[in-house]
PDB file of N, CA and C in Angstrom:
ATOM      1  N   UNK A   1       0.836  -1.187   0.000  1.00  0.00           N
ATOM      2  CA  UNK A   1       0.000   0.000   0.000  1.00  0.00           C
ATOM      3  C   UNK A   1       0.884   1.256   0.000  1.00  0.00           C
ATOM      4  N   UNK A   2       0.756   2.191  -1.048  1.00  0.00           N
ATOM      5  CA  UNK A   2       1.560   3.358  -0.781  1.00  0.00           C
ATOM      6  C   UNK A   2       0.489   4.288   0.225  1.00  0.00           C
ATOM      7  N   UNK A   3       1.765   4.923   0.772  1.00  0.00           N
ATOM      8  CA  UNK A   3       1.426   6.056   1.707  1.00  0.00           C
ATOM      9  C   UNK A   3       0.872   7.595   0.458  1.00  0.00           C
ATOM     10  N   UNK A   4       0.015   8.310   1.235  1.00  0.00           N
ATOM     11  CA  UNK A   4      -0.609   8.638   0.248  1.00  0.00           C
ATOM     12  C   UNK A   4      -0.359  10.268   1.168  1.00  0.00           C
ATOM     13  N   UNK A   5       0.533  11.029   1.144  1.00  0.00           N
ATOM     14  CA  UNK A   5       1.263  12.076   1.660  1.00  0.00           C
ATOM     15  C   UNK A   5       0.313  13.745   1.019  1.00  0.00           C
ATOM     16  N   UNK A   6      -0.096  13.527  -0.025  1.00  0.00           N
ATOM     17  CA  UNK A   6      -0.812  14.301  -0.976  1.00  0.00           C
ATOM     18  C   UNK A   6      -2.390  14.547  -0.155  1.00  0.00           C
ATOM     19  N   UNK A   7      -2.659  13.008   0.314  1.00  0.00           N
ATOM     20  CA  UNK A   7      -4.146  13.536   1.027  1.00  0.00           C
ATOM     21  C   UNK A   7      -3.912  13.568   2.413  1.00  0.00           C
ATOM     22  N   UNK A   8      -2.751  13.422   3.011  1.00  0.00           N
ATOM     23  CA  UNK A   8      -2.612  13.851   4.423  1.00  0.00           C
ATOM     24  C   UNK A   8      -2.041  15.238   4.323  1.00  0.00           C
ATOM     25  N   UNK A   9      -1.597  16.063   3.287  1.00  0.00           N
ATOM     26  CA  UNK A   9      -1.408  17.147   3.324  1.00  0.00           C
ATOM     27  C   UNK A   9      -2.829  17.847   3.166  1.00  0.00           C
ATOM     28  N   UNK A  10      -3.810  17.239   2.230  1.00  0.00           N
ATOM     29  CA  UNK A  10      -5.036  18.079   2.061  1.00  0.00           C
ATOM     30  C   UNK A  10      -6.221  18.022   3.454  1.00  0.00           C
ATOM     31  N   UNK A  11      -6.035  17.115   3.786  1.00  0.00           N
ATOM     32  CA  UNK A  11      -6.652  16.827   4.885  1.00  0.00           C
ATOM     33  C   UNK A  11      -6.359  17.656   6.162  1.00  0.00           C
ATOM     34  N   UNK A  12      -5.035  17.734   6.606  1.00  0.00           N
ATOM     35  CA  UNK A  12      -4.365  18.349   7.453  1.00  0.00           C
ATOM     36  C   UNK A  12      -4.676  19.993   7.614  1.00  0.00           C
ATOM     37  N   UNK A  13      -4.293  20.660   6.165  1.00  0.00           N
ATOM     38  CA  UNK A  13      -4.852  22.061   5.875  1.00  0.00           C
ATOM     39  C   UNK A  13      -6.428  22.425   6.291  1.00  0.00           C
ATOM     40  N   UNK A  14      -7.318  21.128   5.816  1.00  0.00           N
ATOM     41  CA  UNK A  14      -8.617  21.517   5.675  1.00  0.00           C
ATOM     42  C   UNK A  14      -8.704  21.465   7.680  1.00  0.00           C
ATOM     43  N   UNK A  15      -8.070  20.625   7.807  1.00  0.00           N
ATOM     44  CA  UNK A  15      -8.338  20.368   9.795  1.00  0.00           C
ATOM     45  C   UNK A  15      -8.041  22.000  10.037  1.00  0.00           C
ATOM     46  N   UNK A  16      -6.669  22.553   9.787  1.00  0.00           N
ATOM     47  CA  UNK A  16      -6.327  23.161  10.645  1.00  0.00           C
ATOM     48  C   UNK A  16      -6.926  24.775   9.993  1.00  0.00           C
ATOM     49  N   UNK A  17      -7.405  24.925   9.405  1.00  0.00           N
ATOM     50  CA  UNK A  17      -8.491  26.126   8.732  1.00  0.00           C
ATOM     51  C   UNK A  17      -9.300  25.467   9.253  1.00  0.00           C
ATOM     52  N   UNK A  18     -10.443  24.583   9.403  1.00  0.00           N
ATOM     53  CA  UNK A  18     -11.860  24.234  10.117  1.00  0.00           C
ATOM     54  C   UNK A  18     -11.493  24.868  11.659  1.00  0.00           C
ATOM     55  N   UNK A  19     -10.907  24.696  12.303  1.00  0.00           N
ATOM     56  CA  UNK A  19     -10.416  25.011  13.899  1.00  0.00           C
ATOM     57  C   UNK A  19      -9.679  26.497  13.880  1.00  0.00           C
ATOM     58  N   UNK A  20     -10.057  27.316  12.753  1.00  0.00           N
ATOM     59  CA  UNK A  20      -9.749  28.328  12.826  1.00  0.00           C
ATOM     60  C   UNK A  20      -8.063  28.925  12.988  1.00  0.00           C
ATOM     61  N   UNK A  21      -7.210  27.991  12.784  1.00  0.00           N
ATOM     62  CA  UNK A  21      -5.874  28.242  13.332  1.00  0.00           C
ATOM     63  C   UNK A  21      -4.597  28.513  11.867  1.00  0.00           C
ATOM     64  N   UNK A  22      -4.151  29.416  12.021  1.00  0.00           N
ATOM     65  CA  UNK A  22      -2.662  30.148  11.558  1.00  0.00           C
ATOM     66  C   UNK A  22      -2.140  29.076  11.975  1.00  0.00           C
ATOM     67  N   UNK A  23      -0.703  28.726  10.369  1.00  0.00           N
ATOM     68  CA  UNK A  23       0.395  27.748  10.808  1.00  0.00           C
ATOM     69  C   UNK A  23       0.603  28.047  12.293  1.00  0.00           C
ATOM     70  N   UNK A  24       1.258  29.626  12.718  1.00  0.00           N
ATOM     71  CA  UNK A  24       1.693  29.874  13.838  1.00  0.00           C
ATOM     72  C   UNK A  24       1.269  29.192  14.861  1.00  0.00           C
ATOM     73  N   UNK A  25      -0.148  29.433  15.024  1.00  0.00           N
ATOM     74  CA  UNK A  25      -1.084  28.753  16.113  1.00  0.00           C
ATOM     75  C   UNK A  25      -0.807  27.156  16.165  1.00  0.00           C
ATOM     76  N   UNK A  26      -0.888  27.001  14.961  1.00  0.00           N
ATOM     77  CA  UNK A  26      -1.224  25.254  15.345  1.00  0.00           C
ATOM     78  C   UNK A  26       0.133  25.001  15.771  1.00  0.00           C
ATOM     79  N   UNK A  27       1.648  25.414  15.248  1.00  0.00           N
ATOM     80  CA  UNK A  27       2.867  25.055  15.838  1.00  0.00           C
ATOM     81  C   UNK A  27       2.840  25.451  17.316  1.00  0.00           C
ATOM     82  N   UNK A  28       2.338  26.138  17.324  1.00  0.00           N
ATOM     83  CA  UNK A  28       2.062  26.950  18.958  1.00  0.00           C
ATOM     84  C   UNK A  28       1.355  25.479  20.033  1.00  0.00           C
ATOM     85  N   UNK A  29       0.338  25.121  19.401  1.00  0.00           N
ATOM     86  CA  UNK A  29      -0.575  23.885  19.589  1.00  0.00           C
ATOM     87  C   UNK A  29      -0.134  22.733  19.779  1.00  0.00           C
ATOM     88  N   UNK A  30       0.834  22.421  19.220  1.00  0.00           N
ATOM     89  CA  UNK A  30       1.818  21.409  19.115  1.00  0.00           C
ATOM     90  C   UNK A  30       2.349  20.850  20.596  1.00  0.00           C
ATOM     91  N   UNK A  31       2.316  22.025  21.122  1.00  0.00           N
ATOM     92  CA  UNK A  31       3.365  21.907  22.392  1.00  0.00           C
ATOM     93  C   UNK A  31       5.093  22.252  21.981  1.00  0.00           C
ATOM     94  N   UNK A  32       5.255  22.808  20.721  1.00  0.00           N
ATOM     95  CA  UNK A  32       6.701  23.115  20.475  1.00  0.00           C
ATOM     96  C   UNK A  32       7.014  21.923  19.528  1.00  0.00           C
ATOM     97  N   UNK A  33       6.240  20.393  19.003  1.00  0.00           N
ATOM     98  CA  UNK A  33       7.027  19.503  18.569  1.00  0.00           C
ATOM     99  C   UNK A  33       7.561  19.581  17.471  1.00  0.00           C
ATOM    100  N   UNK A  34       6.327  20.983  16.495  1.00  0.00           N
ATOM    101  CA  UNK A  34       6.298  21.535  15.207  1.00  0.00           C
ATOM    102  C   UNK A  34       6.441  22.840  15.034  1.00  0.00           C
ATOM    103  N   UNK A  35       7.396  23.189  14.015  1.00  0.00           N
ATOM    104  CA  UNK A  35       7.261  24.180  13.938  1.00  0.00           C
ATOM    105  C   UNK A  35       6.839  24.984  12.289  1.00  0.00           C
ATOM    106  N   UNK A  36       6.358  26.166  12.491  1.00  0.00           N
ATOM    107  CA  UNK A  36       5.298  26.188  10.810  1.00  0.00           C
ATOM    108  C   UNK A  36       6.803  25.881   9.778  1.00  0.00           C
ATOM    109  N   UNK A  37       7.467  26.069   9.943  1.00  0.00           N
ATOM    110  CA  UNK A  37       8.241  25.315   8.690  1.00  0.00           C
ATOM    111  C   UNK A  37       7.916  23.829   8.373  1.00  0.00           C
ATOM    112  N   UNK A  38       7.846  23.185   9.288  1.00  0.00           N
ATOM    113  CA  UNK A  38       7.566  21.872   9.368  1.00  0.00           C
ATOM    114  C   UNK A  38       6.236  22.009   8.711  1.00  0.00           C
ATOM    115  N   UNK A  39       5.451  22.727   9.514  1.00  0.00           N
ATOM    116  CA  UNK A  39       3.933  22.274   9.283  1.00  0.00           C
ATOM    117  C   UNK A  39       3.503  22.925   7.276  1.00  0.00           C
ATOM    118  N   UNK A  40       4.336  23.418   6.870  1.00  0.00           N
ATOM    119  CA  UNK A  40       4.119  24.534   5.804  1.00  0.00           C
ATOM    120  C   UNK A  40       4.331  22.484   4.852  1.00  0.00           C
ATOM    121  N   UNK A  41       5.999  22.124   5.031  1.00  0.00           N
ATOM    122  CA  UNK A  41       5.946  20.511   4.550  1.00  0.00           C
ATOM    123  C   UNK A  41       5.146  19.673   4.590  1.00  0.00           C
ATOM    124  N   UNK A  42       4.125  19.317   5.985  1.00  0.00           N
ATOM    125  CA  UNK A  42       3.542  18.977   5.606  1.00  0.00           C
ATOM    126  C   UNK A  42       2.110  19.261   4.746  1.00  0.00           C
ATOM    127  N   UNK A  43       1.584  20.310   4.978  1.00  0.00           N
ATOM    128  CA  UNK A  43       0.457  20.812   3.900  1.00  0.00           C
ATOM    129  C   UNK A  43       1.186  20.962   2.797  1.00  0.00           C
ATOM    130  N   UNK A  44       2.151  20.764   2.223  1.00  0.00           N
ATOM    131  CA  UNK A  44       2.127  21.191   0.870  1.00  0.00           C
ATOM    132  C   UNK A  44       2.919  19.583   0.309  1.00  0.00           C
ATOM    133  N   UNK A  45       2.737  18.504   0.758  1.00  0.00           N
ATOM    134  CA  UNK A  45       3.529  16.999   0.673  1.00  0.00           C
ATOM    135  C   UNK A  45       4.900  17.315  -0.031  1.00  0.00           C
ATOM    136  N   UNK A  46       5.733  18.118   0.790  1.00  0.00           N
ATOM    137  CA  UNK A  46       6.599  18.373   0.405  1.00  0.00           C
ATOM    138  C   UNK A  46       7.697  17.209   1.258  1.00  0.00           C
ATOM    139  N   UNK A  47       7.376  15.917   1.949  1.00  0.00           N
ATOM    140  CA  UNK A  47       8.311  15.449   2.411  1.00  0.00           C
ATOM    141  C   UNK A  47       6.836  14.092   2.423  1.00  0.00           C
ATOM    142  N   UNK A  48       8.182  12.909   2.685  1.00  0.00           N
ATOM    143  CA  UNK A  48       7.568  11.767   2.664  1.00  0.00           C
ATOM    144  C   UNK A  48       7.449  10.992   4.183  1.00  0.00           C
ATOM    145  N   UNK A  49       8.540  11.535   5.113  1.00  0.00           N
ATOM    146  CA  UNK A  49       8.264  10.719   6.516  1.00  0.00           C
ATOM    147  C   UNK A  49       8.506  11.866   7.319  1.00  0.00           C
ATOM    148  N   UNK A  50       8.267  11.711   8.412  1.00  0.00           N
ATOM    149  CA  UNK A  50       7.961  12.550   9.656  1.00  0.00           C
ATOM    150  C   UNK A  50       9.107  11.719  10.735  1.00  0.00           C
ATOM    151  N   UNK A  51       9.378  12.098  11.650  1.00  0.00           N
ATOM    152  CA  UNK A  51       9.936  11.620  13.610  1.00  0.00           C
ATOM    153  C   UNK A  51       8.550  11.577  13.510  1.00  0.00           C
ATOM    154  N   UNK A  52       8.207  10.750  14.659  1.00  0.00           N
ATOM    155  CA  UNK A  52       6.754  10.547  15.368  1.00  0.00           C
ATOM    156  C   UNK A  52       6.648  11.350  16.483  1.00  0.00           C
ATOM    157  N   UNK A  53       7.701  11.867  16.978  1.00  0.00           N
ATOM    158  CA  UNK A  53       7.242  13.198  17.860  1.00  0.00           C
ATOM    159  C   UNK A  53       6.465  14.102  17.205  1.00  0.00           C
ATOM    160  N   UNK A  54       7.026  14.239  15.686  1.00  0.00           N
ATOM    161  CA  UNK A  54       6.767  15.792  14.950  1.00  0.00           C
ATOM    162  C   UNK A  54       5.240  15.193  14.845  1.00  0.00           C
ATOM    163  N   UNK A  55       4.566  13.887  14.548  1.00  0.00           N
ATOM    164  CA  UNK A  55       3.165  13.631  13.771  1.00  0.00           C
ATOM    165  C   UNK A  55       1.991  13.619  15.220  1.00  0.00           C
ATOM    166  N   UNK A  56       2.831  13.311  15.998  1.00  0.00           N
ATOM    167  CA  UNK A  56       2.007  13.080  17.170  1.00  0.00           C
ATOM    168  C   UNK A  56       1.912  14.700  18.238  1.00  0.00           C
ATOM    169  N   UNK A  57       2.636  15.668  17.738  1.00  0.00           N
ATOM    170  CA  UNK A  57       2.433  16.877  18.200  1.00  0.00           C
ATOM    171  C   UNK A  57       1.297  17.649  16.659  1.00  0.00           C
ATOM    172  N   UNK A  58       1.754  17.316  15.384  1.00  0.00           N
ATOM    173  CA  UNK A  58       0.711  17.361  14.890  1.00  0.00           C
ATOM    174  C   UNK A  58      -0.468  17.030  14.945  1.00  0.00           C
ATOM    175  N   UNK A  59      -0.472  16.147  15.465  1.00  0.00           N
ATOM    176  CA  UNK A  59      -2.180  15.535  15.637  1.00  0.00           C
ATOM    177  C   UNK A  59      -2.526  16.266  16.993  1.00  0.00           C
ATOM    178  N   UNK A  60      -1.922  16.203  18.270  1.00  0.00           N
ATOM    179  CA  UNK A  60      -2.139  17.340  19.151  1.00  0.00           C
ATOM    180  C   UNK A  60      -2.814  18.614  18.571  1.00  0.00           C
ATOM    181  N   UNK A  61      -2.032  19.235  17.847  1.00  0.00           N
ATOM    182  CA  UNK A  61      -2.466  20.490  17.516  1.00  0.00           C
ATOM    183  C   UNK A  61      -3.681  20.591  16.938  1.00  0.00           C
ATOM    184  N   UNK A  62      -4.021  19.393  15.974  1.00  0.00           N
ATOM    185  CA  UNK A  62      -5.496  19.284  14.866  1.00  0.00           C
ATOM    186  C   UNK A  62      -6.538  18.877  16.359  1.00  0.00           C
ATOM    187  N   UNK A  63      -6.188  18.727  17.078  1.00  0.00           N
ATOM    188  CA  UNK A  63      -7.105  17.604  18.104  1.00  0.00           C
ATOM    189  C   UNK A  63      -7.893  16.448  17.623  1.00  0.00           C
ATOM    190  N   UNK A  64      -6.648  15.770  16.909  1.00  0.00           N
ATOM    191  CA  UNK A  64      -7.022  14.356  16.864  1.00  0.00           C
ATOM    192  C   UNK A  64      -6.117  13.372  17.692  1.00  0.00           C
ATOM    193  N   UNK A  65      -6.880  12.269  17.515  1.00  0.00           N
ATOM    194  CA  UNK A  65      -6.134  11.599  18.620  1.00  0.00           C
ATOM    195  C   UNK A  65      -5.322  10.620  17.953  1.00  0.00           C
ATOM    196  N   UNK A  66      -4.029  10.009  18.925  1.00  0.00           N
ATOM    197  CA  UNK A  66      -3.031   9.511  18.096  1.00  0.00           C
ATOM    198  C   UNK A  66      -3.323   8.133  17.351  1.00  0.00           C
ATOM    199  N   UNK A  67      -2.565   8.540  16.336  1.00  0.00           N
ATOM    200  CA  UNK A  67      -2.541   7.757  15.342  1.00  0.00           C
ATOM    201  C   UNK A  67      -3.356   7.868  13.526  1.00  0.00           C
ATOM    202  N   UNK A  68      -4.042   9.389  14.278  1.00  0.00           N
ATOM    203  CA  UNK A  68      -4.944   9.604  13.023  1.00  0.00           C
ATOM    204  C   UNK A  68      -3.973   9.799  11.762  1.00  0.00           C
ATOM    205  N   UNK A  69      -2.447  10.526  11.934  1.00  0.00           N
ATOM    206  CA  UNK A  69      -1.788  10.541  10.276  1.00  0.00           C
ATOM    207  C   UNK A  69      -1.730   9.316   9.982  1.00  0.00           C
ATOM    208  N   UNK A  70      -1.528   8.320  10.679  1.00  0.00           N
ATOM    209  CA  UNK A  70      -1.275   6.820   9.662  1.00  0.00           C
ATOM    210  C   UNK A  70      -2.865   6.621   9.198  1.00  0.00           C
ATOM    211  N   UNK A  71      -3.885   6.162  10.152  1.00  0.00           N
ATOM    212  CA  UNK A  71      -4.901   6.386   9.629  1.00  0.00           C
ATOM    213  C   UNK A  71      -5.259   6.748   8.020  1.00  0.00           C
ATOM    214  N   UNK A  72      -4.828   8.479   8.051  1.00  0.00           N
ATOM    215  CA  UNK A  72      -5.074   8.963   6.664  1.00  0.00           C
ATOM    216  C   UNK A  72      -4.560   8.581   5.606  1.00  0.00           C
ATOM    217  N   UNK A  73      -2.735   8.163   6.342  1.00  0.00           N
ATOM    218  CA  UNK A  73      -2.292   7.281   4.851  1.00  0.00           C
ATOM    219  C   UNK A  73      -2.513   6.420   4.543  1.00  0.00           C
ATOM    220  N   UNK A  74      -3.527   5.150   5.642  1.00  0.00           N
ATOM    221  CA  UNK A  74      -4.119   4.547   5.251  1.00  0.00           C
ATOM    222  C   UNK A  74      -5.357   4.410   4.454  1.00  0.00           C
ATOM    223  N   UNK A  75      -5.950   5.604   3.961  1.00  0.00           N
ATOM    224  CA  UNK A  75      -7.443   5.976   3.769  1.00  0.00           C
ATOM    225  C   UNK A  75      -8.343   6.080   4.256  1.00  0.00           C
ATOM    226  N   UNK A  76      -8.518   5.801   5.568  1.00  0.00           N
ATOM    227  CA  UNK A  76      -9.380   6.101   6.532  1.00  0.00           C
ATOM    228  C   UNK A  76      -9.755   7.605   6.899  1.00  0.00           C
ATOM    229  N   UNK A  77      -9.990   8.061   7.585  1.00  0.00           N
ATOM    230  CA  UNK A  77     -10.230   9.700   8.033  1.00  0.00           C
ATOM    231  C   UNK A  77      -9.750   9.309   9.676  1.00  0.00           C
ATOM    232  N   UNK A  78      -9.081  10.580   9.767  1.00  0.00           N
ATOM    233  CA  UNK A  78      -8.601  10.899  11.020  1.00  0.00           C
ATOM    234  C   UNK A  78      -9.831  10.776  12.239  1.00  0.00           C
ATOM    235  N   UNK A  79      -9.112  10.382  13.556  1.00  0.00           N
ATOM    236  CA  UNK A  79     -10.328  10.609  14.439  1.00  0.00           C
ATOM    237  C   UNK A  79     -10.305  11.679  15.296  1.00  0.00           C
ATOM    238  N   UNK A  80     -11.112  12.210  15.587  1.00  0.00           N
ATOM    239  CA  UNK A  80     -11.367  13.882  16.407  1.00  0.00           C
ATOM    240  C   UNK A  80     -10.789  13.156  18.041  1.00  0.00           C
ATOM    241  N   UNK A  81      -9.902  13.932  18.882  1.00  0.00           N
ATOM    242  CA  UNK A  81     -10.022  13.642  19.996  1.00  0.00           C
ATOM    243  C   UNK A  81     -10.916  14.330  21.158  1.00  0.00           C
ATOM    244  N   UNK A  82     -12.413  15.074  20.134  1.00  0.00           N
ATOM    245  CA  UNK A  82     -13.162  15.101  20.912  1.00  0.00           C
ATOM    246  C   UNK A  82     -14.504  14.299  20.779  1.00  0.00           C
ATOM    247  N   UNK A  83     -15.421  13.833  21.635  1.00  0.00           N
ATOM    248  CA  UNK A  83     -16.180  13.278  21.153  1.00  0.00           C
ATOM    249  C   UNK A  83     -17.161  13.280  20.168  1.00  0.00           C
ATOM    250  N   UNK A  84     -18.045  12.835  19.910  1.00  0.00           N
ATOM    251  CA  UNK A  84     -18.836  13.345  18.512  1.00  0.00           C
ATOM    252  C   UNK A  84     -20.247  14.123  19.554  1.00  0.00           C
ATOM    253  N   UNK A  85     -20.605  14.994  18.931  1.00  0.00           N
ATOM    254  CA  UNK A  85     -21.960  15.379  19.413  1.00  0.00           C
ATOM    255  C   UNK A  85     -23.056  14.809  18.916  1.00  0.00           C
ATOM    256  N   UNK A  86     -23.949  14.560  19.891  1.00  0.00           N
ATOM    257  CA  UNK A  86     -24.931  13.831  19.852  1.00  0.00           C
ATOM    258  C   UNK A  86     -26.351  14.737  18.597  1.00  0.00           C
ATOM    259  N   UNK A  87     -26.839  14.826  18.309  1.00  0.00           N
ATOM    260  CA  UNK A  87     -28.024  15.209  17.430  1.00  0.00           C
ATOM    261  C   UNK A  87     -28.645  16.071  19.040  1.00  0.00           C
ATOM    262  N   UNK A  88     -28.736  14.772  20.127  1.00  0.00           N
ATOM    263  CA  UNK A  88     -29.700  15.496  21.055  1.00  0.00           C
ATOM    264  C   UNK A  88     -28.730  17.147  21.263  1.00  0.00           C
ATOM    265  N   UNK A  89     -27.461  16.661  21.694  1.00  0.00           N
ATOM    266  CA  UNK A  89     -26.373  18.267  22.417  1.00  0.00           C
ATOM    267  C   UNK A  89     -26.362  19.124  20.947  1.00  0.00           C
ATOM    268  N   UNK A  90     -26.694  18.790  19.866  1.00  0.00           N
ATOM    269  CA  UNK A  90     -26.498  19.881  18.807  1.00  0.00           C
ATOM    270  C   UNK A  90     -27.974  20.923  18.830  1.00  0.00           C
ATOM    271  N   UNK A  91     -28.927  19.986  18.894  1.00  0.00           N
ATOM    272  CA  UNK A  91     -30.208  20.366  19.099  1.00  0.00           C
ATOM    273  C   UNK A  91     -30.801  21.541  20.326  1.00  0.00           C
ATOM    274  N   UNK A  92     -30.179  20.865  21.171  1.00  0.00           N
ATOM    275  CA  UNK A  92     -30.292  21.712  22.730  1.00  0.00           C
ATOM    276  C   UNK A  92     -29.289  23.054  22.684  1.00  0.00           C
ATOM    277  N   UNK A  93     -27.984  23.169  22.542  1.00  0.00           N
ATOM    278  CA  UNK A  93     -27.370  23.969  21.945  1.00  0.00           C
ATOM    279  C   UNK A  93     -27.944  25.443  21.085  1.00  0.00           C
ATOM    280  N   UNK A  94     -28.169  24.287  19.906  1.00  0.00           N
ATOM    281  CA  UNK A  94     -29.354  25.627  18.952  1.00  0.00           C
ATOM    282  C   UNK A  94     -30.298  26.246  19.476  1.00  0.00           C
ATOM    283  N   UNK A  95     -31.195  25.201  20.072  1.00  0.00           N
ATOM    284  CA  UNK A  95     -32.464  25.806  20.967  1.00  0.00           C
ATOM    285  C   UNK A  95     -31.861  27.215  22.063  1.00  0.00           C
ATOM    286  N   UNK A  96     -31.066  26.880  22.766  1.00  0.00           N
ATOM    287  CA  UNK A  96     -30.801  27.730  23.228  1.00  0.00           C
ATOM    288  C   UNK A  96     -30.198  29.073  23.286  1.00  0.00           C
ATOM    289  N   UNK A  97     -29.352  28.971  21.771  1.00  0.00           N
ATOM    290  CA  UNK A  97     -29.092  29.964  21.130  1.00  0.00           C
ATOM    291  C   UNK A  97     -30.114  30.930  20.541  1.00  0.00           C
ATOM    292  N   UNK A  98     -31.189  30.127  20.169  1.00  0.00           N
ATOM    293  CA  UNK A  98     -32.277  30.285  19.648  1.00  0.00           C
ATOM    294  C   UNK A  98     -33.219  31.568  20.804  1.00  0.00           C
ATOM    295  N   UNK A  99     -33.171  30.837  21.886  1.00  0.00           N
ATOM    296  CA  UNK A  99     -33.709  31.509  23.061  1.00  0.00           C
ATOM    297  C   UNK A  99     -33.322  32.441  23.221  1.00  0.00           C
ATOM    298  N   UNK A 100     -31.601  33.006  23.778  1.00  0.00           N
ATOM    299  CA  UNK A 100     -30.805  33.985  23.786  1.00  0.00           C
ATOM    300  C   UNK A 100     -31.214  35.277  22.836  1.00  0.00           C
ATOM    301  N   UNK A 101     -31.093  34.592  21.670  1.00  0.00           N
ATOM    302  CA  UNK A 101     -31.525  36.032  20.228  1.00  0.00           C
ATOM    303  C   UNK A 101     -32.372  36.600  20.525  1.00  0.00           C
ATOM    304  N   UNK A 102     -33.941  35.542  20.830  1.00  0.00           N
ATOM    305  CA  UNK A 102     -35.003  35.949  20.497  1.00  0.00           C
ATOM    306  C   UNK A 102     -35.550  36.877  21.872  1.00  0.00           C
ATOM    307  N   UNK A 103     -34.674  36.875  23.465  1.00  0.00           N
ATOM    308  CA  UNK A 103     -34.504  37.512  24.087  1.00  0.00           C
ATOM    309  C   UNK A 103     -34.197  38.888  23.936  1.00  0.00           C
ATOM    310  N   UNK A 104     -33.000  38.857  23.267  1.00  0.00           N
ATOM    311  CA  UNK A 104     -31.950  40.271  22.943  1.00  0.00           C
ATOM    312  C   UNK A 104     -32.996  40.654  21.653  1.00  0.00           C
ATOM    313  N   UNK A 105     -33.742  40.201  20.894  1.00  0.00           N
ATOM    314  CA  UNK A 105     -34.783  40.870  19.495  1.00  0.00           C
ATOM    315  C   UNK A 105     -35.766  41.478  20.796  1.00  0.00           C
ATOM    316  N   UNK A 106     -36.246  40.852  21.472  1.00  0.00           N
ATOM    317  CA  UNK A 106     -37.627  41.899  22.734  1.00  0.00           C
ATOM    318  C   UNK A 106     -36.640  42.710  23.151  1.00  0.00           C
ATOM    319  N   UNK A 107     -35.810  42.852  23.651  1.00  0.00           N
ATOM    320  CA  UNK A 107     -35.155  43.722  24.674  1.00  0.00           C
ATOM    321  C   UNK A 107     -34.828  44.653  23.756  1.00  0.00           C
ATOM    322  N   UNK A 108     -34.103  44.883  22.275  1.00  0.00           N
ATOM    323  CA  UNK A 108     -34.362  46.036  21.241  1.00  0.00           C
ATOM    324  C   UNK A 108     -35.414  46.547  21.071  1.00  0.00           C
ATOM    325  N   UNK A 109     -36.524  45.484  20.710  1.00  0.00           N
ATOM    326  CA  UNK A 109     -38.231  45.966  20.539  1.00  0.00           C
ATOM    327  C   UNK A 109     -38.436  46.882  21.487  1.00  0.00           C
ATOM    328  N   UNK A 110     -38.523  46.849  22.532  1.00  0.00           N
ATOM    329  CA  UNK A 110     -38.565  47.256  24.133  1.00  0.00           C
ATOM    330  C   UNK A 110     -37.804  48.462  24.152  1.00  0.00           C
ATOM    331  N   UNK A 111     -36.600  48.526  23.399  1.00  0.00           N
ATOM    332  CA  UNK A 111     -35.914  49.810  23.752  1.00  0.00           C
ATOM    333  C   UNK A 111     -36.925  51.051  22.927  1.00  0.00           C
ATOM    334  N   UNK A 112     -36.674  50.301  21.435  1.00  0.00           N
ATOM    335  CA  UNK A 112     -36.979  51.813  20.627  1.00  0.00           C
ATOM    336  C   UNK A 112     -38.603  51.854  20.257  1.00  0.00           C
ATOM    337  N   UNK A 113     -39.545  50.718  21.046  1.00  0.00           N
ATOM    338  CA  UNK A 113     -40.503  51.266  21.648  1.00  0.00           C
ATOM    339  C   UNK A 113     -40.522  53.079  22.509  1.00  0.00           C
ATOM    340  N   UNK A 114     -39.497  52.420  23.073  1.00  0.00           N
ATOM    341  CA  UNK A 114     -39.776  53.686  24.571  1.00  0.00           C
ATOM    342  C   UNK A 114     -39.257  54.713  23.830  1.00  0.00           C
ATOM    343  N   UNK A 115     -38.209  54.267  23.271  1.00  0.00           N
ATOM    344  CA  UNK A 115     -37.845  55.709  22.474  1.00  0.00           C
ATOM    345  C   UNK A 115     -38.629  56.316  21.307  1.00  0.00           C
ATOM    346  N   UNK A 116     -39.198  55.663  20.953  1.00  0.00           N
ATOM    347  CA  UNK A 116     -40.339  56.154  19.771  1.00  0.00           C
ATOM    348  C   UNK A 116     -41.506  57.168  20.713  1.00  0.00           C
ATOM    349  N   UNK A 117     -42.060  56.338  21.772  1.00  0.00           N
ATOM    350  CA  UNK A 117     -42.504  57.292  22.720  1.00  0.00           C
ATOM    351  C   UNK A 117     -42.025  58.789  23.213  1.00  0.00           C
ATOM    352  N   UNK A 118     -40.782  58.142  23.707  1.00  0.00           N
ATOM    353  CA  UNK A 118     -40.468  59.730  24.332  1.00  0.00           C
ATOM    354  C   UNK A 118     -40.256  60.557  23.118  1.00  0.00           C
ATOM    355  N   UNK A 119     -40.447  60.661  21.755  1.00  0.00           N
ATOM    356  CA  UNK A 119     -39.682  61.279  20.660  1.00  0.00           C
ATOM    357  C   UNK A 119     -41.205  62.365  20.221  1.00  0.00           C
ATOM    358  N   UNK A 120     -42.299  61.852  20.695  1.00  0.00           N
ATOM    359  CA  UNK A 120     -43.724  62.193  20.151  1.00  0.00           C
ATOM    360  C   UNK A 120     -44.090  63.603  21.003  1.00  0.00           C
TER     361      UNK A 120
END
């Protein structure tokens, strides 16, 4: 089976833009194991093997848990080292976001009510 370096570079980029993070950051993330020179090699499959310090501070930084780069060169997809959310915690979440807005939409209503008043 070849190692497939091309989609652990595309993969890797897309992780570390989804989590919002600058090379800087994610080397930052690392704990020091990487640094964005490193990390620039691997998003762009500019190298074929890694130290396993450097892949396993990479995966730190993506917050996956170890072992997800072999994983990918295996074809599999990396695994998140956080858990998956449930439908129910995505649901409850929204709802409550939901609640929050529709709070802060009365409490505007409410303002320029009064101010429409005092303006008459």
């Amino acid at each position: 089976m070849r190692e497939d370096w091309e989609r652990v570079a595309q993969v890797v980029a897309t992780r570390r833009r989804s989590l919002g993070l600058s090379q800087d950051d994610a080397a930052e993330a690392s704990g020091g194991t990487i640094s964005k020179p490193v990390l620039s090699l691997v998003e762009n499959a500019r190298q074929s093997s890694y130290k396993p310090r450097t892949l396993a501070g990479l995966e730190r930084a993506l917050r996956w848990r170890p072992g997800s780069i072999d994983r990918i060169l295996a074809g599999l997809d990396p695994e998140p080292d956080e858990p998956p959310m449930l439908e129910s915690d995505l649901a409850r979440k929204l709802l409550a976001e939901i609640e929050r807005l529709r709070a802060t939409v009365e409490q505007l209503a409410a303002e320029l009510h009064t101010q429409d008043h005092r303006s008459r």
